[in-house]
Protein backbone atom coordinates (compact mmCIF):
# COMPACT_ATOMS: atom_id res chain seq x y z
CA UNK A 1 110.00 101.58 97.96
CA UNK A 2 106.83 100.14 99.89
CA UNK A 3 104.85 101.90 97.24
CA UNK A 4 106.91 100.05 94.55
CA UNK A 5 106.23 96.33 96.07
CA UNK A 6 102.66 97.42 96.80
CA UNK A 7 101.75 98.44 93.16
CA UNK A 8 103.75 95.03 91.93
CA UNK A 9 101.52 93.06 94.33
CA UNK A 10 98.08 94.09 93.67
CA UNK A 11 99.16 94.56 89.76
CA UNK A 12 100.08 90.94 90.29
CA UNK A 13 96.79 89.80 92.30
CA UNK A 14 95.00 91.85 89.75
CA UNK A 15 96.40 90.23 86.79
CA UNK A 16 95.85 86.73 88.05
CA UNK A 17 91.92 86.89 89.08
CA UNK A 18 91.63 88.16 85.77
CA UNK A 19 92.19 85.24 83.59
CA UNK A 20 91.55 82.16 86.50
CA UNK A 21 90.09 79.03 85.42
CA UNK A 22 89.87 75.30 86.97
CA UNK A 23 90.54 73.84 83.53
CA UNK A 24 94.86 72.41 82.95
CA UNK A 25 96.22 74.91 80.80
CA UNK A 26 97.83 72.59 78.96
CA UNK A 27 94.93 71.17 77.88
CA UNK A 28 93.48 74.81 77.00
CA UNK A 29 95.29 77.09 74.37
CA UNK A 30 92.86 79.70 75.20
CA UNK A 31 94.44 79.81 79.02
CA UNK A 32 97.88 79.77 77.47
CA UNK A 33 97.40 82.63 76.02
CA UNK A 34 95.73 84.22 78.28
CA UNK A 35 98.72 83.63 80.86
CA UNK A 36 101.26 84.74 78.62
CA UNK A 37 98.73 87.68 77.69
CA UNK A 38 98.77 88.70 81.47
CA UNK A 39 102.45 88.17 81.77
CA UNK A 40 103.20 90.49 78.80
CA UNK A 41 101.19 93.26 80.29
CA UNK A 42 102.74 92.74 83.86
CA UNK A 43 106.39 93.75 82.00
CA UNK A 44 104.94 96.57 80.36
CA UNK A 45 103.22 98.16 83.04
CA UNK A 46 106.38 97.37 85.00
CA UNK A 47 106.76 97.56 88.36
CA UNK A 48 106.34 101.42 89.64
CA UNK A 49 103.94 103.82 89.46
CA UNK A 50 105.41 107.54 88.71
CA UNK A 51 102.66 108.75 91.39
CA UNK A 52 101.61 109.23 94.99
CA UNK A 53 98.55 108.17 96.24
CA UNK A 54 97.29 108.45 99.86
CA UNK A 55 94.16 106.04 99.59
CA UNK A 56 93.98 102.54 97.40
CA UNK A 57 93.63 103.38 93.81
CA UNK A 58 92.08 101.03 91.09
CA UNK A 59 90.95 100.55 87.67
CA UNK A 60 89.44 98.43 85.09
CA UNK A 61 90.88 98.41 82.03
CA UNK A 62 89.39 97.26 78.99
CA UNK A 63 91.62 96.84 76.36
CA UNK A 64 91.52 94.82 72.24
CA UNK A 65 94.32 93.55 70.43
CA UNK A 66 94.53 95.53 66.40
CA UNK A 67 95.60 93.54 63.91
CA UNK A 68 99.03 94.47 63.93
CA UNK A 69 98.86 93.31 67.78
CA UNK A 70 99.20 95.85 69.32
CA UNK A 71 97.13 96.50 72.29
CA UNK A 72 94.04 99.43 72.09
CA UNK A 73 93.19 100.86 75.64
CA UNK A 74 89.23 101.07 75.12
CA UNK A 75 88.45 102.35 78.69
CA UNK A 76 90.44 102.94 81.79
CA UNK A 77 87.56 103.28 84.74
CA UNK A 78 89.10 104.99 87.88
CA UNK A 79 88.96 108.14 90.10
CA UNK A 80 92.62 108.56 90.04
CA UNK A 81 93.40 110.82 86.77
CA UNK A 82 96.84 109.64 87.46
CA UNK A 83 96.50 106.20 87.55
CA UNK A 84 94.61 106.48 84.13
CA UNK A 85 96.53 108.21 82.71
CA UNK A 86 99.18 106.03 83.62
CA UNK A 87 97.76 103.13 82.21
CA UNK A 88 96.54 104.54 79.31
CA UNK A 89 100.28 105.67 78.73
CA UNK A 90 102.30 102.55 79.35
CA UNK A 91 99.85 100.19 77.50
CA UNK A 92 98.27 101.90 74.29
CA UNK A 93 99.47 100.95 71.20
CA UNK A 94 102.17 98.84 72.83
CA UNK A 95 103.03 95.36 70.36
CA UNK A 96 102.15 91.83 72.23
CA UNK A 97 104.44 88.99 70.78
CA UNK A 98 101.35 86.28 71.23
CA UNK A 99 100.14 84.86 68.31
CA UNK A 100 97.32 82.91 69.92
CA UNK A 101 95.60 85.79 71.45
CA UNK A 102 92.11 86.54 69.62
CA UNK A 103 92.31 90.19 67.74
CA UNK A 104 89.20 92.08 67.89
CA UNK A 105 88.45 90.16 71.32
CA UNK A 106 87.57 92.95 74.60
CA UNK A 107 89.61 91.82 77.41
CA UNK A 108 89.39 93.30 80.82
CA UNK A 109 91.84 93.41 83.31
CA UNK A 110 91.56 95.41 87.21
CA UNK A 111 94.71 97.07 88.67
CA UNK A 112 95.04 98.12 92.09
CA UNK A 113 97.43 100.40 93.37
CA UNK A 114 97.83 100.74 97.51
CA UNK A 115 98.48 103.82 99.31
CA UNK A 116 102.15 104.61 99.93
């Protein structure tokens, strides 16, 4: 269980230094996105890894949306074979419902996963 809320955490923490900005998102359609981009990937990543680590784990993802929209893991960067394999798993080829979101665009996104 504390490996479970520390995974959701730093995938959360992760997720949200990503795609900061000082600009109203309202104002921005680009941030929208983005936001409900990151938000989309936070439910299909979920909230549990299927691993053990004993140290901190993380990764940088890079990722594209195809022009079906689906998203195209382009590069998982980590020392944990596990925790890129998990990524790779839960987020290739997986459909995002945001129209707004740029296809063809590289995105990257860091995911930490604590010990536990």
């Amino acid at each position: 269980m504390k490996t479970f809320k520390s995974f959701v955490i730093i995938l959360c923490l992760g997720v949200l230094t990503t795609f900061t900005a000082q600009a109203n998102e309202n104002a921005n359609p680009i941030l929208k996105a983005k936001k409900l981009l990151r938000s989309e990937i936070s439910s299909i990543i979920g909230s549990s890894a299927p691993f053990q680590t004993d140290k901190t784990v993380t990764a940088n993802v890079s990722f594209m949306l195809n022009s079906k929209g689906e998203i195209v893991v382009l590069d998982v960067e980590s020392k944990s074979k596990d925790l890129r394999y998990f990524i790779k798993r839960k987020l290739n080829y997986k459909k995002i419902n945001s129209s707004d979101i740029r296809k063809g665009n590289v995105y990257e996104l860091p995911i930490t996963v604590k010990k536990g």
